[in-house]
C-alpha atoms as a PDB file:
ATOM      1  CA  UNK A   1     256.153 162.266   5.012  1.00  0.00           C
ATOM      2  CA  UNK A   2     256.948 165.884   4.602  1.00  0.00           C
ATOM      3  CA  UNK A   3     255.643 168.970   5.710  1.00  0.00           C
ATOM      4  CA  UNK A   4     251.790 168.437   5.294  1.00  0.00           C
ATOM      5  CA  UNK A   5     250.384 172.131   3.982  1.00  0.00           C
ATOM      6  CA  UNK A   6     246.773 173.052   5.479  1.00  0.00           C
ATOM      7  CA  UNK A   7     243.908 175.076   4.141  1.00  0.00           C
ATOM      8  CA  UNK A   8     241.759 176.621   6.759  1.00  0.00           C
ATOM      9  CA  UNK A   9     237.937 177.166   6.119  1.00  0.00           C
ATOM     10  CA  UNK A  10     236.364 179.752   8.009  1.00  0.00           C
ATOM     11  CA  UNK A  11     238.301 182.717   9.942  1.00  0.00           C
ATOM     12  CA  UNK A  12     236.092 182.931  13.496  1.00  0.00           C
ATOM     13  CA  UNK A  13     237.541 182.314  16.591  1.00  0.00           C
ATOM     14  CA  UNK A  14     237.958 178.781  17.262  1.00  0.00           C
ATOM     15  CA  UNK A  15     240.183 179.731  13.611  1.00  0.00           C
ATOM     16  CA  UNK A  16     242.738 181.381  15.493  1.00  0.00           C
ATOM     17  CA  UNK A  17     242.949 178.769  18.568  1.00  0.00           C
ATOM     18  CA  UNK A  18     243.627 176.084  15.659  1.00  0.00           C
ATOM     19  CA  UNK A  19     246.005 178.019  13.007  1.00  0.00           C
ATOM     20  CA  UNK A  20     248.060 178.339  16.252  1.00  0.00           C
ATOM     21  CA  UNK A  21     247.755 174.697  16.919  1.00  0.00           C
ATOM     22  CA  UNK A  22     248.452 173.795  13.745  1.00  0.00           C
ATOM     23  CA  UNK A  23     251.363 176.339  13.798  1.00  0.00           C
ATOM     24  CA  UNK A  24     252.960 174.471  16.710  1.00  0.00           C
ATOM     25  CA  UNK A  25     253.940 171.551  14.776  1.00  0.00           C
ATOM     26  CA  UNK A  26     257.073 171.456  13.176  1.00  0.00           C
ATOM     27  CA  UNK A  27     255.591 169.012  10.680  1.00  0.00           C
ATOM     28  CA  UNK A  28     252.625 171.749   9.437  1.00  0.00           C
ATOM     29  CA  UNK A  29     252.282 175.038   7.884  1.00  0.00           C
ATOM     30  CA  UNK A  30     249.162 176.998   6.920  1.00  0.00           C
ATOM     31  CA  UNK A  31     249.472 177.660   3.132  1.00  0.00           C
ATOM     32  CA  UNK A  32     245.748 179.124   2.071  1.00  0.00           C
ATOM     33  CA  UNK A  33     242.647 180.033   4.486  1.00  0.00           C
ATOM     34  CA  UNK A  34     239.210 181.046   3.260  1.00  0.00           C
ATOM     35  CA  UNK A  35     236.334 182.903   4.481  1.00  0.00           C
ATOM     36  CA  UNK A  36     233.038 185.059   3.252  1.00  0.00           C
ATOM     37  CA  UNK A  37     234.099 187.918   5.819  1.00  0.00           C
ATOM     38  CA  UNK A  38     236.719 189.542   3.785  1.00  0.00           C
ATOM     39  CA  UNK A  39     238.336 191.550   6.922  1.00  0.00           C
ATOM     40  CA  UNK A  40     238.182 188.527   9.255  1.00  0.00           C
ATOM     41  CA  UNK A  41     240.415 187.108   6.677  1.00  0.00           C
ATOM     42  CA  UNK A  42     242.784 189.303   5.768  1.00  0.00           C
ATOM     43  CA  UNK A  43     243.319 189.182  10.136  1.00  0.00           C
ATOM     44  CA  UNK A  44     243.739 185.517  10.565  1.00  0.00           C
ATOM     45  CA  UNK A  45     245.931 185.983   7.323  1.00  0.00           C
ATOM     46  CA  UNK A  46     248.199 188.903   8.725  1.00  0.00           C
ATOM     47  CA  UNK A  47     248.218 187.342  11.769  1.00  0.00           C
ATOM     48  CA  UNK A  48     249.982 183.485  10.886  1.00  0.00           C
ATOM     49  CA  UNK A  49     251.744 184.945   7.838  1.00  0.00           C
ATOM     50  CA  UNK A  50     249.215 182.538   5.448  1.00  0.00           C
ATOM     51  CA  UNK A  51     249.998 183.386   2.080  1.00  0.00           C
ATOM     52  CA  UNK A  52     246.999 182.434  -0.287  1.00  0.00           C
ATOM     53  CA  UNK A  53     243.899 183.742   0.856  1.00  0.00           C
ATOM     54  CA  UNK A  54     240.282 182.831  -0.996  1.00  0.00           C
ATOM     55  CA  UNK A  55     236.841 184.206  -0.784  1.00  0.00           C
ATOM     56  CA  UNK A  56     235.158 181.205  -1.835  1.00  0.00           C
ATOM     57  CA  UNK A  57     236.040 178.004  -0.464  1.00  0.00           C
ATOM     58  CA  UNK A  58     235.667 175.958  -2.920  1.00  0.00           C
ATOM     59  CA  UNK A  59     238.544 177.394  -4.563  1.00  0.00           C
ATOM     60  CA  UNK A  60     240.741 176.788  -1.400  1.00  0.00           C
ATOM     61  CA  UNK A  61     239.077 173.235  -1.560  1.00  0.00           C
ATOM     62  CA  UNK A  62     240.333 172.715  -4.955  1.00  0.00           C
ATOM     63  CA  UNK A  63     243.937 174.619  -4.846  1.00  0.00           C
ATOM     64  CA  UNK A  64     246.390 171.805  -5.725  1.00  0.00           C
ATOM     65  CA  UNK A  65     249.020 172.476  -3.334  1.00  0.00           C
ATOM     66  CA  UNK A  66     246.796 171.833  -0.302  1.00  0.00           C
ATOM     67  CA  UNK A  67     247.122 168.520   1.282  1.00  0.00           C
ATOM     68  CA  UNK A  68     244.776 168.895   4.137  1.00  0.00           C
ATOM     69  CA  UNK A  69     241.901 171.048   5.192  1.00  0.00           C
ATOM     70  CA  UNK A  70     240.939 172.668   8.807  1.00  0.00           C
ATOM     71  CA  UNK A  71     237.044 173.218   8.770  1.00  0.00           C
ATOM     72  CA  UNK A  72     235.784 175.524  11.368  1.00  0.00           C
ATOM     73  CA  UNK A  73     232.593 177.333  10.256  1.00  0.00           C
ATOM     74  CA  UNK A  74     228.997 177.054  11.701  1.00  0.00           C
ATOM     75  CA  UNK A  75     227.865 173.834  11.898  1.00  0.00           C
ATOM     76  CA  UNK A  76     225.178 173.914   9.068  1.00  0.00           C
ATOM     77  CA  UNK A  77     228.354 174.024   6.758  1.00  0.00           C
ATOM     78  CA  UNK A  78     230.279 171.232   8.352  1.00  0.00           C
ATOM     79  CA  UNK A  79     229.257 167.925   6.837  1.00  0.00           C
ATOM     80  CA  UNK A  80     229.107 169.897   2.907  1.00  0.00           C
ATOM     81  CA  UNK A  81     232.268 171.499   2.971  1.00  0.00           C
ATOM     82  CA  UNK A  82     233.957 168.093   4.551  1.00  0.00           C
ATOM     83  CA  UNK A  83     232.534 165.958   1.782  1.00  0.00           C
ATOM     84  CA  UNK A  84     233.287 168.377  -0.878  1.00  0.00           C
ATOM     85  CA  UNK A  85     237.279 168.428   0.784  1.00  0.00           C
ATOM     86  CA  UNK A  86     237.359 164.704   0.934  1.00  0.00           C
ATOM     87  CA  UNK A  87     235.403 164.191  -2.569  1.00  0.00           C
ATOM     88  CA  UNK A  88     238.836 166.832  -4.068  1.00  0.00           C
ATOM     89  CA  UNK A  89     241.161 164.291  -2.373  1.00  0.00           C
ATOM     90  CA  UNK A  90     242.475 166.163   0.809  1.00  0.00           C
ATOM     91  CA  UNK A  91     242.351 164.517   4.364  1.00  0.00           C
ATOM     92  CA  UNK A  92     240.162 166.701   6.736  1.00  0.00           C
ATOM     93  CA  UNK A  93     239.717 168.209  10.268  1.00  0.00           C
ATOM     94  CA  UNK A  94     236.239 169.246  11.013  1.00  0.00           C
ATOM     95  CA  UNK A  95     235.422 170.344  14.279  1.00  0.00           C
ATOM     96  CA  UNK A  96     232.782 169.461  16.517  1.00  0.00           C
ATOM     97  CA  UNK A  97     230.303 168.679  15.565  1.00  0.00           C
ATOM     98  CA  UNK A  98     230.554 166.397  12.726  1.00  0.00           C
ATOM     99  CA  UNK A  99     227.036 167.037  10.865  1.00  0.00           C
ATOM    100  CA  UNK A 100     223.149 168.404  11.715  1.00  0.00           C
ATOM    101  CA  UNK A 101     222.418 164.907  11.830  1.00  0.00           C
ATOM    102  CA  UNK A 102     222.907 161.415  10.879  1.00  0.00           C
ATOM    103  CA  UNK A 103     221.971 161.250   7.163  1.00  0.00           C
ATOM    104  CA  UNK A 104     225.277 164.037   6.608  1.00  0.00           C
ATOM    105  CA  UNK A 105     227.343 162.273   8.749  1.00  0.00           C
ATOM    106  CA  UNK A 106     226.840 159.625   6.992  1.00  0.00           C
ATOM    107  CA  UNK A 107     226.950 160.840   4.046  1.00  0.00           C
ATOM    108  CA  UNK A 108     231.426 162.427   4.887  1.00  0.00           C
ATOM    109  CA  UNK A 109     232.021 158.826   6.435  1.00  0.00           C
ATOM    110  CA  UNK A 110     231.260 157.338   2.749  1.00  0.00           C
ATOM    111  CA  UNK A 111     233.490 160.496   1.197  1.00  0.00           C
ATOM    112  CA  UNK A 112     236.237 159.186   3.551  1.00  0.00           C
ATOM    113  CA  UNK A 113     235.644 155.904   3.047  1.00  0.00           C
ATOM    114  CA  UNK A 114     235.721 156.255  -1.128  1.00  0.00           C
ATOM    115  CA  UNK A 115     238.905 158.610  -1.570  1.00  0.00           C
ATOM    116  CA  UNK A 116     240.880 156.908   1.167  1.00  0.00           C
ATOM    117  CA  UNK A 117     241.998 160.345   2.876  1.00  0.00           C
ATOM    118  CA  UNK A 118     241.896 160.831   7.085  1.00  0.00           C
ATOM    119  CA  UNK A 119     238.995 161.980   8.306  1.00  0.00           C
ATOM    120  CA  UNK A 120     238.772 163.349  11.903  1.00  0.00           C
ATOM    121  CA  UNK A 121     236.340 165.174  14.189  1.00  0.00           C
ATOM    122  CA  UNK A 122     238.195 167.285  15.946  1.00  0.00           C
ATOM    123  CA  UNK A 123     237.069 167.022  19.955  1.00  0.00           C
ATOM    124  CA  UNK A 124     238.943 169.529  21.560  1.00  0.00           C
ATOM    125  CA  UNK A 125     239.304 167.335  24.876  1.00  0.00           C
ATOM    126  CA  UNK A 126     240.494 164.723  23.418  1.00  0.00           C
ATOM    127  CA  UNK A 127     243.863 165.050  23.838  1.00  0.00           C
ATOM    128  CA  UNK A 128     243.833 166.977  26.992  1.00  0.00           C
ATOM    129  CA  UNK A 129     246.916 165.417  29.324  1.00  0.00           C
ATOM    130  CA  UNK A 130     243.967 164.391  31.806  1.00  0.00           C
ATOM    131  CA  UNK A 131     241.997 162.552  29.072  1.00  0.00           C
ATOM    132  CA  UNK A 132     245.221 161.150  28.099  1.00  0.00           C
ATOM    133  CA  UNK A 133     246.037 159.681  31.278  1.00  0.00           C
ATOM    134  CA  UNK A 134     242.317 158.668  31.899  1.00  0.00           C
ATOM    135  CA  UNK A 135     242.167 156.401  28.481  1.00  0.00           C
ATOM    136  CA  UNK A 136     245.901 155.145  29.536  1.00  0.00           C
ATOM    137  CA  UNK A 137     244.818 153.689  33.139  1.00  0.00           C
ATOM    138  CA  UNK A 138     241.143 151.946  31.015  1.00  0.00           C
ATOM    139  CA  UNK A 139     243.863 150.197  28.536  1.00  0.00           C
ATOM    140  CA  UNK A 140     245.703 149.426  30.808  1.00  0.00           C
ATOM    141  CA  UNK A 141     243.446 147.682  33.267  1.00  0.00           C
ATOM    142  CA  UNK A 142     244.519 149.669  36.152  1.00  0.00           C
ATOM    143  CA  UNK A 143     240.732 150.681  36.923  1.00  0.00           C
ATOM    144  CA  UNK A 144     238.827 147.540  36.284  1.00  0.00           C
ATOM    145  CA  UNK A 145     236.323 147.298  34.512  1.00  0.00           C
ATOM    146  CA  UNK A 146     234.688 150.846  33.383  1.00  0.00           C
ATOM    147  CA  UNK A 147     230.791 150.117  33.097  1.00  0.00           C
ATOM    148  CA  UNK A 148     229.654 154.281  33.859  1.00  0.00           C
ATOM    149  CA  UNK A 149     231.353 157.237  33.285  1.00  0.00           C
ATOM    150  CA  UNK A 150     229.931 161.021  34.602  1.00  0.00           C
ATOM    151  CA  UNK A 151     231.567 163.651  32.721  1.00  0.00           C
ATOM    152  CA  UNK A 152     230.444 167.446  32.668  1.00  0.00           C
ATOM    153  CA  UNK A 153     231.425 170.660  31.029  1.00  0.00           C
ATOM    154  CA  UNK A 154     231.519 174.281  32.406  1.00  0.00           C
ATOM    155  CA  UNK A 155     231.348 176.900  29.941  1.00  0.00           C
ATOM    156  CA  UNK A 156     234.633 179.604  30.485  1.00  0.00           C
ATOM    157  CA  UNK A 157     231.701 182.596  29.287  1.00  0.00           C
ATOM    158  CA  UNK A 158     228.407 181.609  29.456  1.00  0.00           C
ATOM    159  CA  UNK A 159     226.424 181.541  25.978  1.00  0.00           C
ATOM    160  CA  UNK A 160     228.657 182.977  23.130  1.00  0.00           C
ATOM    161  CA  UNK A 161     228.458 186.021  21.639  1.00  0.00           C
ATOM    162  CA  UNK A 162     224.044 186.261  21.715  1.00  0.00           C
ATOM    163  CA  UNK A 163     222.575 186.737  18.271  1.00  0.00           C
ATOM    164  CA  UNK A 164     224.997 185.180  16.452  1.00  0.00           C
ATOM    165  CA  UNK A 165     224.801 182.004  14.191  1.00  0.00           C
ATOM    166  CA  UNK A 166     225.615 179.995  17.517  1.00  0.00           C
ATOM    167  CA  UNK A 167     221.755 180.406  19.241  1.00  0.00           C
ATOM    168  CA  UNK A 168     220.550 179.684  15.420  1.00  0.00           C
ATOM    169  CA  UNK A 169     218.778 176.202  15.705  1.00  0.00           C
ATOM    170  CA  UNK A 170     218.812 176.326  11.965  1.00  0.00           C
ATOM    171  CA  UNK A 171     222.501 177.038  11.303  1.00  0.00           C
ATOM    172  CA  UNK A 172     223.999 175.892  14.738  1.00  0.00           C
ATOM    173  CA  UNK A 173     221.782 172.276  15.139  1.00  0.00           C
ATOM    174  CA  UNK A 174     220.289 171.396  18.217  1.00  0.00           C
ATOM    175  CA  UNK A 175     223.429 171.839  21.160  1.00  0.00           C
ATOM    176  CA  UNK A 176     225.499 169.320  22.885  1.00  0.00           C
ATOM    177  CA  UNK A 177     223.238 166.049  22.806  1.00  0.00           C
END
């Protein structure tokens, strides 16, 4: 396979962590990003040299030369913009979390499932060395048998950015659980 060409949705934050993830592999490039906030943009733009930029993302959904999609935009928007990315035949990265509830999720699994693309949530631990080397020593055997697992989370800086979309039950879901 050659060089696999990604559109990013949204231009936040967690944008930036990922264009430079994606940037890392010698296998990717970032050929088109999209967001509503023109300035946020034209930054995430100027900063990883992306050439195409859209407003609307359903134009970056649909731009031909795309052959997979990042999705990183409040959750509310998650499960529609994956279906409508799987539904124009590109293979998709959403990140966490996958929908505002079952019916959506649901509803991208049977996208995926009908155009034949990848699908992925993307956890961000997942493939942490540690996590690595913790579902390496279960495959293995070399702990037994696992019956209970206690795993926690400490957040780096507290609740993010107050007022925003993120404390929005109706645009951000219902938290962790």
């Amino acid at each position: 396979m050659g060089e696999i060409r990604f559109g990013v949705i949204g231009a936040g934050q967690i944008a930036h962590n990922s264009c430079a993830d994606i940037d890392s592999h010698n296998g990717a490039v970032i050929a088109a990003a999209s967001d509503v906030n023109e300035p946020r943009l034209a930054e995430l733009a100027g900063k990883f040299d992306i050439p195409k930029t859209y407003a609307d993302s359903a134009d970056l959904i649909t731009d031909p030369d795309l052959d997979a999609i990042y999705i990183g935009v409040p959750n509310k928007f998650h499960a529609p913009l994956a279906k409508a990315s799987l539904e124009a035949g590109k293979n998709v990265m959403l990140d966490k979390p996958f929908a505002m509830n079952i019916a959506e999720a649901q509803g991208v699994a049977d996208a995926a499932k009908a155009s034949g693309k990848l699908f992925m949530v993307g956890m961000n631990q997942r493939f942490r060395p540690e996590s690595q080397t913790i579902r390496n020593l279960v495959a293995d055997g070399k702990l037994g048998e696992v019956y209970h697992a206690k795993a926690f989370w400490f957040r780096r800086s507290g609740i993010p950015k107050l007022g925003t979309w993120f404390g929005n039950k109706e645009i951000a879901g219902g938290g962790a659980l």
